[in-house]
Protein backbone atom coordinates (compact mmCIF):
# COMPACT_ATOMS: atom_id res chain seq x y z
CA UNK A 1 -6.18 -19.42 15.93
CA UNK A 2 -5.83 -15.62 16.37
CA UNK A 3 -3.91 -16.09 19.44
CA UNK A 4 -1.59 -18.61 18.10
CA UNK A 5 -0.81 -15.92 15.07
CA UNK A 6 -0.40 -13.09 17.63
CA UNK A 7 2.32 -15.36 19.58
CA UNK A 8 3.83 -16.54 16.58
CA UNK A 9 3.90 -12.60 14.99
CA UNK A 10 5.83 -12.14 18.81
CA UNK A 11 8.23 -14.95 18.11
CA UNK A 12 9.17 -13.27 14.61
CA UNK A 13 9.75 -10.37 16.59
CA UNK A 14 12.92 -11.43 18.05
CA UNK A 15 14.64 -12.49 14.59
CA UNK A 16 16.13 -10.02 12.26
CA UNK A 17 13.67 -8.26 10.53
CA UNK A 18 14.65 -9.56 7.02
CA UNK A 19 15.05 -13.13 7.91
CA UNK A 20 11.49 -12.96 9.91
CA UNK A 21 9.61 -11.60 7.11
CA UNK A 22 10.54 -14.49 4.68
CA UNK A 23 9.47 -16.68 8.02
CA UNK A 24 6.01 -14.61 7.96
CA UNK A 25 5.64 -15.38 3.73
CA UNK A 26 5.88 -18.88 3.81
CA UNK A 27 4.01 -19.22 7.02
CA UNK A 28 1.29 -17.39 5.52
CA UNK A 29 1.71 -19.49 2.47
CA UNK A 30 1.86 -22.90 3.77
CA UNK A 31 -0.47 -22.24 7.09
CA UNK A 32 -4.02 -23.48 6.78
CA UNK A 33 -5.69 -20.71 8.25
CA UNK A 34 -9.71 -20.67 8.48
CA UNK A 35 -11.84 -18.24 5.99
CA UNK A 36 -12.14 -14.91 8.22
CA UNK A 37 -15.73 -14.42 9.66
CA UNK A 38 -17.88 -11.76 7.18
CA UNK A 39 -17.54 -8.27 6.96
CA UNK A 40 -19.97 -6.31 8.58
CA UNK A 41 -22.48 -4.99 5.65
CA UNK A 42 -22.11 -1.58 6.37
CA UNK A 43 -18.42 -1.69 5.63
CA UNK A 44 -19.25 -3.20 2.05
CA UNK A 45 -17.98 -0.26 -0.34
CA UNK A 46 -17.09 0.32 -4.16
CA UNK A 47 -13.19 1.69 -5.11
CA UNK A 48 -12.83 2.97 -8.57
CA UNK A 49 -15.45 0.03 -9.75
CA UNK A 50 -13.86 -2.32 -7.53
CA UNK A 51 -16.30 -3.90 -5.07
CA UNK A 52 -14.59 -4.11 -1.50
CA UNK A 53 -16.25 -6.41 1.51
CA UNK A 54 -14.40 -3.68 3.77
CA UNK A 55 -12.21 -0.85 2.78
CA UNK A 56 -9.08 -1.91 4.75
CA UNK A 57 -6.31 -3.72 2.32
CA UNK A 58 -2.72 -4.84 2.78
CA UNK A 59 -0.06 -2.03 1.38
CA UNK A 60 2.62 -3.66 -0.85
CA UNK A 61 5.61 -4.34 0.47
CA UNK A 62 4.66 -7.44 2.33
CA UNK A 63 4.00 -9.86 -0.20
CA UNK A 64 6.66 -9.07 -2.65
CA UNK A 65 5.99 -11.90 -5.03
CA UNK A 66 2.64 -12.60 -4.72
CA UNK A 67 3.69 -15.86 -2.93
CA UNK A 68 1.23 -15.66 0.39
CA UNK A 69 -2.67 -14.83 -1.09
CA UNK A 70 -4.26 -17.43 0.20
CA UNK A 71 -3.14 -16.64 4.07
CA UNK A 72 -2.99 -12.91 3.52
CA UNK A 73 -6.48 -13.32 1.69
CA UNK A 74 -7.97 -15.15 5.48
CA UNK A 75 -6.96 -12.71 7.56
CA UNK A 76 -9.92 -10.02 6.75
CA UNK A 77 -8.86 -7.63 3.89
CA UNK A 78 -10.84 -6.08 1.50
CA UNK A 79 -7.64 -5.96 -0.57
CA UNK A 80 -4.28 -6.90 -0.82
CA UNK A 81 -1.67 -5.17 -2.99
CA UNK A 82 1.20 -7.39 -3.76
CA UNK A 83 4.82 -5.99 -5.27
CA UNK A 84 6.40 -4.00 -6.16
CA UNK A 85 7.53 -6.05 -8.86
CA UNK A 86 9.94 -4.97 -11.38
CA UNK A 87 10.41 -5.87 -15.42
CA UNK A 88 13.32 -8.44 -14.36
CA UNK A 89 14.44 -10.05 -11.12
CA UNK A 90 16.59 -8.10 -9.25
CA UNK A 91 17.95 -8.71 -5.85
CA UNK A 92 17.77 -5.21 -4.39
CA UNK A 93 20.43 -3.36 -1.84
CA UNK A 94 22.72 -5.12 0.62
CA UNK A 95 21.73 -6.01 3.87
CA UNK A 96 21.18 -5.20 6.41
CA UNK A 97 18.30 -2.90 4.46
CA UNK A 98 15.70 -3.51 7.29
CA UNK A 99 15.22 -1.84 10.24
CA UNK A 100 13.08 -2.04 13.26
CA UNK A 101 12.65 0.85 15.36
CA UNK A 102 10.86 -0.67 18.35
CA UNK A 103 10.85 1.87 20.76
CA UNK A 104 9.04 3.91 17.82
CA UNK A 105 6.42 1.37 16.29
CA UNK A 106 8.31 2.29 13.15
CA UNK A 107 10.61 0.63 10.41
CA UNK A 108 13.16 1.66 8.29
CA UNK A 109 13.87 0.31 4.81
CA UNK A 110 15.86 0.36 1.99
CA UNK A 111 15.24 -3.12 0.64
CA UNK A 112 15.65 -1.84 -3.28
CA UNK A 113 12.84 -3.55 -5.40
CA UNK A 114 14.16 -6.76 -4.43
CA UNK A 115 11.85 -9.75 -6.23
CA UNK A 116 12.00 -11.90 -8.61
CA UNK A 117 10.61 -10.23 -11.76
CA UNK A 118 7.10 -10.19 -13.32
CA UNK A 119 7.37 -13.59 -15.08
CA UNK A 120 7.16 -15.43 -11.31
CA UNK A 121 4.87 -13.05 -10.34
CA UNK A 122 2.34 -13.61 -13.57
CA UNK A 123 2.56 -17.59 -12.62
CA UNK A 124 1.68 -16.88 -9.37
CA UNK A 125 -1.06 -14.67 -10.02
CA UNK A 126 -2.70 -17.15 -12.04
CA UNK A 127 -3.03 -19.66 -9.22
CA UNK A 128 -4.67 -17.05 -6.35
CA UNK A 129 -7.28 -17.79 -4.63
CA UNK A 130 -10.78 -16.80 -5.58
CA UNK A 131 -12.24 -14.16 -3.98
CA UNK A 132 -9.40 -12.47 -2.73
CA UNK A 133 -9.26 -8.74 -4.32
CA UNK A 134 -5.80 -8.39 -5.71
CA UNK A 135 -3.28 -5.11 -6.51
CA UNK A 136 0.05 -5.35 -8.46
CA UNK A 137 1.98 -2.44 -7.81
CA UNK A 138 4.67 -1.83 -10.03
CA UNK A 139 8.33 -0.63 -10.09
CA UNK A 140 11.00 -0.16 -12.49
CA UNK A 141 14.54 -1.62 -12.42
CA UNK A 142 17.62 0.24 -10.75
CA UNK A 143 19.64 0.13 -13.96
CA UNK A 144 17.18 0.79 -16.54
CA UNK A 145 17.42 4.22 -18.37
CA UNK A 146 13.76 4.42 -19.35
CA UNK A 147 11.99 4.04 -16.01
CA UNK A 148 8.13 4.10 -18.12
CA UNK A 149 9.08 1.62 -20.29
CA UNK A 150 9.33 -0.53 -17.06
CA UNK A 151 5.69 0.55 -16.19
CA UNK A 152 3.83 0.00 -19.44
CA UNK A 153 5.65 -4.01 -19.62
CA UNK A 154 3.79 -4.34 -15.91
CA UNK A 155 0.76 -2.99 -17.30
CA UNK A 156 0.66 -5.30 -20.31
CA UNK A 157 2.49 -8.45 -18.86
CA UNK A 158 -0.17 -8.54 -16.03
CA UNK A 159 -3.37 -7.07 -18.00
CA UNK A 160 -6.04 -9.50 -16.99
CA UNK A 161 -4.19 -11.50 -14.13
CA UNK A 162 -4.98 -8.91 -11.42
CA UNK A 163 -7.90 -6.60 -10.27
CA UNK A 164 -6.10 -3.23 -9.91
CA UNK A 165 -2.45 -1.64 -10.63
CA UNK A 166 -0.62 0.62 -8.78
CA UNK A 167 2.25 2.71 -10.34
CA UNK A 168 4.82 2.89 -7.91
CA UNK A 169 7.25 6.43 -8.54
CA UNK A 170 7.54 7.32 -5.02
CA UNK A 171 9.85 4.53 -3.14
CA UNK A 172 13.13 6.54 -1.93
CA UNK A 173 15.07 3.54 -2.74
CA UNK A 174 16.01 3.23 -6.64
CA UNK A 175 17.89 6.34 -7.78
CA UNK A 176 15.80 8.77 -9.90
CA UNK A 177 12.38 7.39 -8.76
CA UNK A 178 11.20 10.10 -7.43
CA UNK A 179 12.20 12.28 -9.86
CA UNK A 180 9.14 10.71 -12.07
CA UNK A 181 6.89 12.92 -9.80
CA UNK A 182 7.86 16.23 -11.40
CA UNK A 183 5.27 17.19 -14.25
CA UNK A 184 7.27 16.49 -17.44
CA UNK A 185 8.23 12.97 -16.60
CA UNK A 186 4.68 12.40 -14.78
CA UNK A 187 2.89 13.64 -18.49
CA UNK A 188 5.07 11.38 -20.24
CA UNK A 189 4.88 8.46 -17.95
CA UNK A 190 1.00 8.46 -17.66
CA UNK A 191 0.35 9.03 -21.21
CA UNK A 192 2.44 6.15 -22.13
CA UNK A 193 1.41 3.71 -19.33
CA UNK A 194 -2.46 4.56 -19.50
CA UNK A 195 -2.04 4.18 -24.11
CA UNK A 196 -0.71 0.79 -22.38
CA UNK A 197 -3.86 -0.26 -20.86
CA UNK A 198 -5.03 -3.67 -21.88
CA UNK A 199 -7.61 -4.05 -19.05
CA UNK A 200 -10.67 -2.06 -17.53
CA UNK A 201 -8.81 -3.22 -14.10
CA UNK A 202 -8.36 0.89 -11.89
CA UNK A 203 -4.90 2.18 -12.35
CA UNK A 204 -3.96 4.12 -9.00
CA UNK A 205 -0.42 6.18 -8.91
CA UNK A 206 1.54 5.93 -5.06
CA UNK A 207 2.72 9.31 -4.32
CA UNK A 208 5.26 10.77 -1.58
CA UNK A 209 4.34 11.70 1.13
CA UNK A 210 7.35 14.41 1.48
CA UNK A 211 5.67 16.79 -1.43
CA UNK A 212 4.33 20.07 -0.81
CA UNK A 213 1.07 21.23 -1.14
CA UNK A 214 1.40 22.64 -5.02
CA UNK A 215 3.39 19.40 -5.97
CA UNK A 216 1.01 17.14 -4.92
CA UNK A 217 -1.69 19.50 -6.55
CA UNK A 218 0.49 19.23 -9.54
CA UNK A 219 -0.08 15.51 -9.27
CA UNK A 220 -3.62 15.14 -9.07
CA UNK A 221 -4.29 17.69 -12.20
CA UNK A 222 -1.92 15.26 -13.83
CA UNK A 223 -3.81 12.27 -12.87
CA UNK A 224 -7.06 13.55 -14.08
CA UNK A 225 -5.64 14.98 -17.14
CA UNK A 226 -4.92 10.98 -18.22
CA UNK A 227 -7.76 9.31 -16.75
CA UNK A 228 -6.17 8.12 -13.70
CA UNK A 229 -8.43 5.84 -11.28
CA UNK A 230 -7.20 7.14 -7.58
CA UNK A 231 -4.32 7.98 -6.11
CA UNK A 232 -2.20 6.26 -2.91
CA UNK A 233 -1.44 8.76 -0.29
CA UNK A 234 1.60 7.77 0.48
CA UNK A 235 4.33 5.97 0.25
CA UNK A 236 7.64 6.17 2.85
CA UNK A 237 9.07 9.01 4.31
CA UNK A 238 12.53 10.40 4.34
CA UNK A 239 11.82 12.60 6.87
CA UNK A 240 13.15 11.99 10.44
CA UNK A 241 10.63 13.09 12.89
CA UNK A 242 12.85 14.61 16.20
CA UNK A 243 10.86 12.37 18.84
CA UNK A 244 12.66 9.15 17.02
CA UNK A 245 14.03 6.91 20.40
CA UNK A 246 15.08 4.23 18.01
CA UNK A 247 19.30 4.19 17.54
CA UNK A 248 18.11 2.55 14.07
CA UNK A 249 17.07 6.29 13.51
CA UNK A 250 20.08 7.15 11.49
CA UNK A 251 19.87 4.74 9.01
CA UNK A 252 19.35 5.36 5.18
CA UNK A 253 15.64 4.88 3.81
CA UNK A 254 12.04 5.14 3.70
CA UNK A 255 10.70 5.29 6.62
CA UNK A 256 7.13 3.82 7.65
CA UNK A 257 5.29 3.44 10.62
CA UNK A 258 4.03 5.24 13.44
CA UNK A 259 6.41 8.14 13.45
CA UNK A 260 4.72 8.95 9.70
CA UNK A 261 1.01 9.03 10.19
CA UNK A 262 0.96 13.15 10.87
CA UNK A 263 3.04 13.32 7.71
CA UNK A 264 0.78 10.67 6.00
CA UNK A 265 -2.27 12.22 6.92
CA UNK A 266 -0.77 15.73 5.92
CA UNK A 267 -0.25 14.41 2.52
CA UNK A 268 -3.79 13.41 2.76
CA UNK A 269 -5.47 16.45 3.21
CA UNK A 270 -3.73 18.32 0.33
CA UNK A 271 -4.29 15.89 -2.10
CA UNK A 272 -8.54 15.62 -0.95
CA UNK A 273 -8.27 19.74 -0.89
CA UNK A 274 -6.98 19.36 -4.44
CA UNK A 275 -9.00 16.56 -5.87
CA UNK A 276 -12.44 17.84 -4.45
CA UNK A 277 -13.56 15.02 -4.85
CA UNK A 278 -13.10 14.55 -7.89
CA UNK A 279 -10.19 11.32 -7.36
CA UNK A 280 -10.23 8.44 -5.36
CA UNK A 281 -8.06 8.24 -2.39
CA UNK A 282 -6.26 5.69 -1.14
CA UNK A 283 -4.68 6.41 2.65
CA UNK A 284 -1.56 4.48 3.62
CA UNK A 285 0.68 5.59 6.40
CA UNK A 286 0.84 5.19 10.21
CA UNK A 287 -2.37 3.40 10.49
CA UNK A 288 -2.12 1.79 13.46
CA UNK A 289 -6.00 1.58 14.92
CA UNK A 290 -9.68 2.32 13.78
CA UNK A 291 -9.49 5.98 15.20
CA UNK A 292 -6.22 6.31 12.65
CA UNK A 293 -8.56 4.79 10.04
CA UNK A 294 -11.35 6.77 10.42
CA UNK A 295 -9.23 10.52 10.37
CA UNK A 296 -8.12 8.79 6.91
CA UNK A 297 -11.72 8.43 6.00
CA UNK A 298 -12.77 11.63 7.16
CA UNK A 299 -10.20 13.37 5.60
CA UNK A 300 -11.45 11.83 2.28
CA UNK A 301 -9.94 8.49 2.12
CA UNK A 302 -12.43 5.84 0.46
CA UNK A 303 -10.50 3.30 1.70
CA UNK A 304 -6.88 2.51 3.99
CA UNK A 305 -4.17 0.48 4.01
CA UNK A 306 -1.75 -1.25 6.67
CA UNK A 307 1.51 -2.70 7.10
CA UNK A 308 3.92 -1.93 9.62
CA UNK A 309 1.50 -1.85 12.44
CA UNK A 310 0.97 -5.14 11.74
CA UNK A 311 4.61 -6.10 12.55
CA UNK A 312 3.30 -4.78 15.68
CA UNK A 313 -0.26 -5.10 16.66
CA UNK A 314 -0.43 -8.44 15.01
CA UNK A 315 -2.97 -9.99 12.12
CA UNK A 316 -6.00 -9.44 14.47
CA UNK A 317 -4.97 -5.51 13.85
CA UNK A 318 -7.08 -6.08 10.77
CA UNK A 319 -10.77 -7.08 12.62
CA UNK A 320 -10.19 -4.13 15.57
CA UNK A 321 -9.79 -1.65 12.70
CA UNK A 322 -12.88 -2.78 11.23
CA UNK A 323 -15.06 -3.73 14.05
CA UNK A 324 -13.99 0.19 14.96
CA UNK A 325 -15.27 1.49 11.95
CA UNK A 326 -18.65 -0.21 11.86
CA UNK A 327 -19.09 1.25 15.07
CA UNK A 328 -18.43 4.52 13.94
CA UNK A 329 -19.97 4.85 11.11
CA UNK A 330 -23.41 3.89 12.75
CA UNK A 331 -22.44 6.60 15.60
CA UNK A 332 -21.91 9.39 13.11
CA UNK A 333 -25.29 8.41 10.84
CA UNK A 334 -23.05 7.18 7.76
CA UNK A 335 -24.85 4.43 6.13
CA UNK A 336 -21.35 3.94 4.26
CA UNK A 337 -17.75 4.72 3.98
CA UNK A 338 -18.02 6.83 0.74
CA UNK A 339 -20.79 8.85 2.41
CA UNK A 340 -18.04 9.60 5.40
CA UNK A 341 -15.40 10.15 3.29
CA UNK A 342 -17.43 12.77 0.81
CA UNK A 343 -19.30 14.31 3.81
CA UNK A 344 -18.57 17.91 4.93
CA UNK A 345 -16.03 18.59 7.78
């Protein structure tokens, strides 16, 4: 079966990017894949109270809709974050908006919080699959003028149909996102989204990783000032590393992928040399193997996300990365990931 996937993710390959995504979705919908072997126990780890059979999820962006758990549950994750979903449908920026850069192990996007609004998404949440560890991370609509008041519906339309949210202020693609990340607008979104809280499910906040050191410092005294669970370091880039091959290299968007895991992992660093350990971090960026996984955990990660290198590597990306980490931890003496993660340097 895991060869069959890795042709078929080679097949999808050769389509336009957008049109072979909504291929991968249904596939992973409609496919009756087999229930993944288990986890190795010493990969068994706790995330702001969530308990994780492995510490390696599924970054949002994939499943927008929450339309492919049950496949995207089989295929080994610890977690899968689904979004981002918005208030109302909306169908996001005109294509083309996706971009591969294959010479680069990278992709560009500026898709636009295309989905089709929380009410679909609540319906489809309450039909997932047992067992299956599930994030909602949320977005606000291009053309609304309060950008919170988009968070705090999220919070309370989907209080009790999920296991985690994430609040989403860091995509490059709906005008004045980002601007949420400054400290007035961050105090007043927080305040108002956690006074939303319906549910004792963790409430993590996806940061940039284009900040410097005292903004993302900034961030995390912000997060602990409202009771924050963790934070997810990070999001796309607009940077434009200079070894980019790719002629896609020029086009407008986030950018994800190989060319970002130094600027992922730089992100990383400041926000763990900030936090002291006092925040749960979520890495998400360029992680393209269990030796990128484990500089995330060592750099005081407690757990790692994936996406693009799956467009890549394949699904069976997924078991390598954790097969690699059992094999680490046991190397280095860690009985756990949260012991590597907290460990001294």
């Amino acid at each position: 079966m895991s060869g069959l996937m890795t042709l078929g993710a080679a097949v999808l390959r050769r389509l336009d990017p957008e049109t072979a995504h909504r291929l991968a979705i249904q596939g992973l919908a409609l496919s009756p894949l087999p229930k993944p072997a288990a986890d190795d126990p010493i990969l068994k780890t706790r995330l702001a109270g969530l308990e994780l059979s492995n510490p390696v999820g599924l970054a949002a962006g994939l499943d927008k809709n929450a339309e492919a758990l049950r496949g995207l549950g089989r295929l080994g994750f610890g977690f899968v974050e689904c979004g981002s979903v918005t208030p109302r449908p909306q169908p996001g920026n005109p294509r083309p908006r996706l971009f591969r850069l294959s010479e680069d192990e990278g992709i560009i996007n500026r898709m636009g919080f295309n989905n089709d609004g929380l009410d679909a998404f609540a319906r489809r949440l309450a039909a997932r699959p047992a067992g299956v560890v599930v994030g909602a991370n949320l977005g606000a609509n291009k053309d609304t003028e309060d950008k919170a008041a988009d968070y705090v519906q999220g919070l309370e339309r989907l209080a009790g149909a999920c296991d985690y949210f994430t609040i989403n202020i860091s995509s490059p693609n709906t005008p004045g996102l980002r601007a949420l990340q400054g400290r007035a607008a961050l105090d007043d979104l927080l305040g108002r989204a956690m006074a939303a809280r319906r549910s004792a499910a963790p409430v993590f906040l996806k940061i940039a990783p284009d900040l410097s050191r005292a903004e993302i410092g900034m961030i995390v005294e912000a997060a602990l000032a409202h009771r924050l669970d963790g934070l997810i370091v990070s999001n796309t880039t607009l940077e434009r590393p200079e070894t980019l091959k790719s002629r896609h290299a020029v086009e407008a968007g986030g950018l994800s992928g190989a060319p970002v895991r130094d600027i992922a992992q730089r992100a990383l660093e400041h926000a763990a040399e900030a936090s002291e350990g006092r925040l749960p971090l979520i890495a998400v960026g360029g992680i393209a193997s269990g030796a990128d996984a484990w500089a995330r955990i060592r750099a005081g990660a407690q757990a790692v996300q994936v996406y693009s290198a799956l467009i890549y590597r394949g699904p069976g990306l997924v078991t390598a990365i954790k097969r690699d980490l059992a094999a680490r931890l046991r190397a280095e003496g860690f009985s756990t990931v949260l012991e590597a993660a907290t460990a001294r340097r």
